[in-house]
Protein backbone atom coordinates (compact mmCIF):
# COMPACT_ATOMS: atom_id res chain seq x y z
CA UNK A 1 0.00 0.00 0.00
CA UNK A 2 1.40 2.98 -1.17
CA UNK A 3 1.42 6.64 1.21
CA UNK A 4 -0.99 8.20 -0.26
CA UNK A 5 -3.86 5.23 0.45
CA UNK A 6 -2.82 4.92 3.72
CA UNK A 7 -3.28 8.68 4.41
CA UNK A 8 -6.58 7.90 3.18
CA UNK A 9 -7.39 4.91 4.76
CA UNK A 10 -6.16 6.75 8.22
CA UNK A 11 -8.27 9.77 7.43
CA UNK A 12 -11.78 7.41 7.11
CA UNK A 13 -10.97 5.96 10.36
CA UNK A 14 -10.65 9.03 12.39
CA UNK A 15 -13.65 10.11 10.37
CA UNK A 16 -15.75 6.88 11.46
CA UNK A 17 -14.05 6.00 14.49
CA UNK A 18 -15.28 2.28 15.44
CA UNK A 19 -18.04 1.93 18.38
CA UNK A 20 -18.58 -0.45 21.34
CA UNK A 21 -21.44 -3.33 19.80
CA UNK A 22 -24.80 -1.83 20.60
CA UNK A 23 -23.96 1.43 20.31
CA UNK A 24 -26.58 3.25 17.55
CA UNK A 25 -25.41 6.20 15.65
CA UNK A 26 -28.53 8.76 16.77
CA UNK A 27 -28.76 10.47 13.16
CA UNK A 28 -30.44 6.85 12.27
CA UNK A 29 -33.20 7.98 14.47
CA UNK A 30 -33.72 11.30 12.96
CA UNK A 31 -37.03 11.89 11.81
CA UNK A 32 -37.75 14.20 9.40
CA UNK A 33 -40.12 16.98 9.69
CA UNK A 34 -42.83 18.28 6.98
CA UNK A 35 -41.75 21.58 5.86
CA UNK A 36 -44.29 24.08 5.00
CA UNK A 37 -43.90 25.99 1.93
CA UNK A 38 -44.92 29.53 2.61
CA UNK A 39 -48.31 30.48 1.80
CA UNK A 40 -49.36 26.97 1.09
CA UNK A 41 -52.83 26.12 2.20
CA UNK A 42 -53.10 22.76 4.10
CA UNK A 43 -54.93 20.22 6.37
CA UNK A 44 -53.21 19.27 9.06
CA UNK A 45 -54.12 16.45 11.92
CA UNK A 46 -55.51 17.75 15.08
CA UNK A 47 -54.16 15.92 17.81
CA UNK A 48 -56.29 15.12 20.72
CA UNK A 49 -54.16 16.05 23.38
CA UNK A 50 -54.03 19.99 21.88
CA UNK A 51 -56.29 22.82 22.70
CA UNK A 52 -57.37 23.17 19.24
CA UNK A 53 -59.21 19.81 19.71
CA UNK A 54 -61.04 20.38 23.29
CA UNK A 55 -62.59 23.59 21.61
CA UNK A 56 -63.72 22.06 18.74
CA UNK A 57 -65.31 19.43 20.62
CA UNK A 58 -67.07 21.76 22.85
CA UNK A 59 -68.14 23.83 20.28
CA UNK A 60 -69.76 20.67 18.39
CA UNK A 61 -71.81 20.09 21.93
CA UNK A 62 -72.88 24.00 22.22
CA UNK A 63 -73.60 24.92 19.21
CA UNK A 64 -77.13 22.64 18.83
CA UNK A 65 -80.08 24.37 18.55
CA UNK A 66 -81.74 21.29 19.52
CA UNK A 67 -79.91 20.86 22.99
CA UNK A 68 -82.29 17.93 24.07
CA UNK A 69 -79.76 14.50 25.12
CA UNK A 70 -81.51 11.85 22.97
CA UNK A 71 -80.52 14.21 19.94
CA UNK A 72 -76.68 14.56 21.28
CA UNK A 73 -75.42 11.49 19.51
CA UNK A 74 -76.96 11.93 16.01
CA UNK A 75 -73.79 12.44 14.63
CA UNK A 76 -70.55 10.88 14.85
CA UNK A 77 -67.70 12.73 14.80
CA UNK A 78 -64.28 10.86 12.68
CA UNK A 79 -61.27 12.44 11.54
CA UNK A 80 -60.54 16.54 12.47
CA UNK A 81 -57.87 18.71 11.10
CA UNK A 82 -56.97 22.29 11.42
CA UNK A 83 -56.64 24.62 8.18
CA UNK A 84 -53.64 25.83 7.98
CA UNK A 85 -53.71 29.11 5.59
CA UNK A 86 -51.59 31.82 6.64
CA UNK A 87 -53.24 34.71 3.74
CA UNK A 88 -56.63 33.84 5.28
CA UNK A 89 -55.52 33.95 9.01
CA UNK A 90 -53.45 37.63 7.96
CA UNK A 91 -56.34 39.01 6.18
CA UNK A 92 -58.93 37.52 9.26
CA UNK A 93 -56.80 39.83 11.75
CA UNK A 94 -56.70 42.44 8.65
CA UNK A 95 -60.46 42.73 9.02
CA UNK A 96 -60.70 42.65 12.58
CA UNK A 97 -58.59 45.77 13.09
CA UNK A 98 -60.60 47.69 10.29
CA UNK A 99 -63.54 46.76 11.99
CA UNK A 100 -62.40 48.36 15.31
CA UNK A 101 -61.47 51.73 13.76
CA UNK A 102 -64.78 51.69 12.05
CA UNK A 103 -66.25 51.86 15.59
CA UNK A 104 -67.29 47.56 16.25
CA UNK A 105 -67.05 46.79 19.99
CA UNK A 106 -67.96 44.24 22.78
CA UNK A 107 -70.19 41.36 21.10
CA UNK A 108 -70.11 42.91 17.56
CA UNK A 109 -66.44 41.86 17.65
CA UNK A 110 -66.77 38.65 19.86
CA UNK A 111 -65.13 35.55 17.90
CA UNK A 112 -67.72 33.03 17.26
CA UNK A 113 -67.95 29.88 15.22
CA UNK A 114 -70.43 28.96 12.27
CA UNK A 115 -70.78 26.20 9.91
CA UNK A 116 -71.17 24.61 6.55
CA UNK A 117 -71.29 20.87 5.46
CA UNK A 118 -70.19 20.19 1.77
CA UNK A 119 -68.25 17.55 -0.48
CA UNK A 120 -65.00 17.06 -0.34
CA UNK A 121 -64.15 18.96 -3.96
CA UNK A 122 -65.82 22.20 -2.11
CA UNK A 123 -64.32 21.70 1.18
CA UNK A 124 -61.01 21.84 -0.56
CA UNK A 125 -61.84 24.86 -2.78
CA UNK A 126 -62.69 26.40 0.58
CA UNK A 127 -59.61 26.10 2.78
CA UNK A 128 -57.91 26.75 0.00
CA UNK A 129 -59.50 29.37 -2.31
CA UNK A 130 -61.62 30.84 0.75
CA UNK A 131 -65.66 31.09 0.92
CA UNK A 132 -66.64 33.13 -2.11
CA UNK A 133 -69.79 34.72 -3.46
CA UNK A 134 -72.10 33.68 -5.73
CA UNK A 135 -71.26 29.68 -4.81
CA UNK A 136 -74.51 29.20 -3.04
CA UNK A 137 -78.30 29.74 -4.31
CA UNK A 138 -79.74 30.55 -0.70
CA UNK A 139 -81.10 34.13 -0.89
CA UNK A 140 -83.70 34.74 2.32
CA UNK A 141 -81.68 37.13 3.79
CA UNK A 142 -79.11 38.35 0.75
CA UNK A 143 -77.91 37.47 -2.78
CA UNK A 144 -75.20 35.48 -3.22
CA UNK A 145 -73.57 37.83 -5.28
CA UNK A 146 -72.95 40.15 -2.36
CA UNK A 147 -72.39 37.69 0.46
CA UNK A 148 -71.86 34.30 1.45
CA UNK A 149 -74.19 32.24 4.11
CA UNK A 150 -73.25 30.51 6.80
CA UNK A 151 -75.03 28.58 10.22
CA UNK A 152 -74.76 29.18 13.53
CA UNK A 153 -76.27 25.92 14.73
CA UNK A 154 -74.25 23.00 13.63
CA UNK A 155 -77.22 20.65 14.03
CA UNK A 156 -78.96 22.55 11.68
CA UNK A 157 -76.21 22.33 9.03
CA UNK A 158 -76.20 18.85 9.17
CA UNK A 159 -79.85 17.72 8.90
CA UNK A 160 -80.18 20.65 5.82
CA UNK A 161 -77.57 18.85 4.14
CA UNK A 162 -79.10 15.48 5.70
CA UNK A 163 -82.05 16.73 3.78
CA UNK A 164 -80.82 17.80 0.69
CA UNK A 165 -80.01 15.86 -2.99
CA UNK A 166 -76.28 16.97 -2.46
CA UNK A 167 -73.98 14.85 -0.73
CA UNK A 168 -72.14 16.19 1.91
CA UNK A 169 -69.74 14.09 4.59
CA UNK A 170 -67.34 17.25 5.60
CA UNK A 171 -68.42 19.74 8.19
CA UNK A 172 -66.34 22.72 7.58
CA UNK A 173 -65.90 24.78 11.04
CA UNK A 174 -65.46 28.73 10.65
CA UNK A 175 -64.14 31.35 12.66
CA UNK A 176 -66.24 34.60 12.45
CA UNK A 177 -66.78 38.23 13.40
CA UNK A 178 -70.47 38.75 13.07
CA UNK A 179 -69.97 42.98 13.62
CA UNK A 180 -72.60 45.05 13.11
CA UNK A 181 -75.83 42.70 12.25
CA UNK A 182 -79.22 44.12 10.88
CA UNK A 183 -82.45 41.67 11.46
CA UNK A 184 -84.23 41.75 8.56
CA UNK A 185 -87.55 39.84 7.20
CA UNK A 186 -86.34 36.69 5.14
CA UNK A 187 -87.98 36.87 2.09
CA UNK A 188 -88.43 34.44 -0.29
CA UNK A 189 -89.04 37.50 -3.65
CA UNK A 190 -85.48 37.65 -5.11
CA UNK A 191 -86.82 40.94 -6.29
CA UNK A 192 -87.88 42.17 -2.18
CA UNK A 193 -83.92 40.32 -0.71
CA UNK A 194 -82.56 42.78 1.26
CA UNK A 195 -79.42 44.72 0.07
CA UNK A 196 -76.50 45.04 2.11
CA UNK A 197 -75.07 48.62 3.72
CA UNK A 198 -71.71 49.80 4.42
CA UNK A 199 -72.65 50.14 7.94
CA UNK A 200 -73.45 46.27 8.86
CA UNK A 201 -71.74 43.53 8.62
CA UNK A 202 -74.10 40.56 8.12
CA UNK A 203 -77.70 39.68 8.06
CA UNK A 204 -79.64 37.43 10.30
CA UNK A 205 -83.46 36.71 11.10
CA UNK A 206 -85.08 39.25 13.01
CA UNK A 207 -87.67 35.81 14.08
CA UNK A 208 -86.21 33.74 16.82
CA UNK A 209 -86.00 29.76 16.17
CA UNK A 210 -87.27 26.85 17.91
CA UNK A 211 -86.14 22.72 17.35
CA UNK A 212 -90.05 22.88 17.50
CA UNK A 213 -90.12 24.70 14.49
CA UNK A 214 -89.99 22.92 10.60
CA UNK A 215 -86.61 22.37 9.13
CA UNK A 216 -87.04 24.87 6.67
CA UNK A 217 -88.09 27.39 9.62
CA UNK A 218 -84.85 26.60 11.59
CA UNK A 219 -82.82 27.06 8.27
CA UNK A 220 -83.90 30.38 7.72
CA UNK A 221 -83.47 31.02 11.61
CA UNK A 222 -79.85 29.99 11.77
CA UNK A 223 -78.73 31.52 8.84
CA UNK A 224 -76.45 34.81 8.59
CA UNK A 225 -75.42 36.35 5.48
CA UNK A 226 -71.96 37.87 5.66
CA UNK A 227 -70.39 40.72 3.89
CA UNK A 228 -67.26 42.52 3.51
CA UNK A 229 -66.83 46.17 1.84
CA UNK A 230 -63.04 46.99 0.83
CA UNK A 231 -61.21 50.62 0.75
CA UNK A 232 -63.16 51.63 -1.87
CA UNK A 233 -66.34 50.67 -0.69
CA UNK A 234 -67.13 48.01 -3.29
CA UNK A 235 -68.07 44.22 -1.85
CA UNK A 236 -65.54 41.81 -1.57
CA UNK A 237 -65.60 38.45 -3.15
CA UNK A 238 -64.32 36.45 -0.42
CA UNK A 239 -65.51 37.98 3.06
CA UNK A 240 -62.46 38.31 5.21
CA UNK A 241 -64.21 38.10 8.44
CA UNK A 242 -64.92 34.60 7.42
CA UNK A 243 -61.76 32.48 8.39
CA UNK A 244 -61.88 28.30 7.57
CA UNK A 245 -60.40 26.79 10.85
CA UNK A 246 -61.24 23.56 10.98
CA UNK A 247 -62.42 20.29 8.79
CA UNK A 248 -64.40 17.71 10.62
CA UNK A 249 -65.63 14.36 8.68
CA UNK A 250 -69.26 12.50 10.10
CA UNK A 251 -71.07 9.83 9.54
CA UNK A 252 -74.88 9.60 10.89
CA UNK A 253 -75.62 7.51 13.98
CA UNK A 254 -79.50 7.05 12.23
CA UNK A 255 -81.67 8.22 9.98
CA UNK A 256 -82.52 12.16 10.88
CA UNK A 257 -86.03 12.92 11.35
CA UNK A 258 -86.95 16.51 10.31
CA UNK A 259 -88.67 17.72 13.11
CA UNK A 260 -92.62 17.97 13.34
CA UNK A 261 -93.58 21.54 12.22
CA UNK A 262 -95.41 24.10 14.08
CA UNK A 263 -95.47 27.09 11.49
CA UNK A 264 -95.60 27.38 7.95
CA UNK A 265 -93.19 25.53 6.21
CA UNK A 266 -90.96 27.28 3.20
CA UNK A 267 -91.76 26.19 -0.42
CA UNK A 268 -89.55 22.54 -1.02
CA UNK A 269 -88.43 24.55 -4.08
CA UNK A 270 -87.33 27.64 -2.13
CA UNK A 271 -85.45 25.59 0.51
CA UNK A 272 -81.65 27.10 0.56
CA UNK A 273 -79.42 24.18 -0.55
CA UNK A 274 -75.68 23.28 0.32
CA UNK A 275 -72.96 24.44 -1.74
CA UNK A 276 -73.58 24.58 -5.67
CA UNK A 277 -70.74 22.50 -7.09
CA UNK A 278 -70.77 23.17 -10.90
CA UNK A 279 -70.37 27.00 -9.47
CA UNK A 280 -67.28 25.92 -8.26
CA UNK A 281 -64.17 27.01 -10.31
């Protein structure tokens, strides 16, 4: 062996110097981490152990309006995970400082959660494209061209969608600012739907709901109709105030019953439907 490959040959040993048997080099054991790519939009597993989790869950118990026990169990909750979308969660805080300066205090500016159960093709173009106008053909309380609607009773969601031709097995979970809100009369005249104003922030029913009341009753009931005006006063196409946080998938326990109805029901025809798919881009 000449000098040169024993320089070598010394040089790999004191490189890899030789260990005891049993002894594990710990970079095996490295595990390597998903890196995010900035300003990706994701889904990403929410553990059970996190606070993330324990809300959700409670907010899944609380937010019935049918808070009777045998009802409790309808649904059963499977896999949960958190959006992850940082230009939605910048613009969310965005709006929520604009809406401060423009005068929004104690409850108008409270964070509360709302809901909306569709496929999995528009739960993706959600989280990742955002809730936009003119996806949905509910108009009781707006047109879709100026807002987007949204449930405050997740129960409700679910047996509308339960209900409904469309097939929907993801409940999509958002984060809201409801702001200034104007009751108004649903009405079911596209010609006599209220128009939004630059001084409120959504729409809701100015008549309070009951379980006891027909599905299409409690629909109309737990709907709000969100809006957003930019600098220049012209509506926004994708509400910022309206922030995807979390994607829950369900399966039903048993058949839903709609419940037995105690005031005049809404025209099958005029019922507000899920999401719209072929609006879907």
């Amino acid at each position: 062996m000449d000098k040169k490959e024993k320089e070598s040959t010394t040089e790999l040993s004191s490189a890899n110097p030789a260990k005891p048997a049993g002894t594990l080099t710990l970079r095996n054991f490295t595990i390597s981490r998903k890196k995010r790519v900035s300003g990706q939009a994701l889904l990403e597993p929410c553990h059970k152990e996190s606070q993330d989790y324990s809300l959700i869950q409670s907010k899944l118990r609380e937010s019935r309006l049918d808070t009777r026990k045998e009802h409790g169990n309808t649904w059963l909750w499977k896999d949960i995970k958190l959006v992850h979308n940082e230009e939605f969660l910048r613009e969310f805080s965005e709006k929520r400082s604009e809406m401060r300066q423009k005068g929004r205090h104690g409850m108008e500016m409270e964070e509360r959660f709302c809901f909306l159960v569709a496929s999995y093709e528009a739960t993706t173009q959600v989280y990742q494209l955002g809730l936009r106008t003119e996806r949905q053909d509910q108009y009781s309380l707006g047109k879709p061209s100026h807002g987007v609607y949204l449930y405050k009773h997740v129960d409700v969601a679910l047996k509308h969608a339960a209900s409904s031709t469309f097939s929907g097995k993801h409940l999509i979970i958002f984060k809201v600012f409801f702001g200034k809100v104007k009751k108004v009369t649903p009405s079911l005249d596209w010609n006599r739907t209220p128009d939004p104003m630059i001084s409120f922030d959504c729409h809701v029913s100015k008549d309070a709901v009951s379980h006891r009341d027909s599905l299409s009753q409690q629909i109309l009931g737990s709907s709000v109709f969100l809006f957003d005006y930019n600098e220049n006063q012209e509506l926004n196409k994708r509400p910022r105030q309206c922030l995807p946080y979390a994607v829950v998938s369900f399966d039903p326990v048993n058949s839903v019953t709609p419940p037995k109805s105690t005031s005049p029901p809404v025209s099958p025809s005029k019922l507000p439907t899920g999401l719209m798919h072929e609006h879907w881009n």
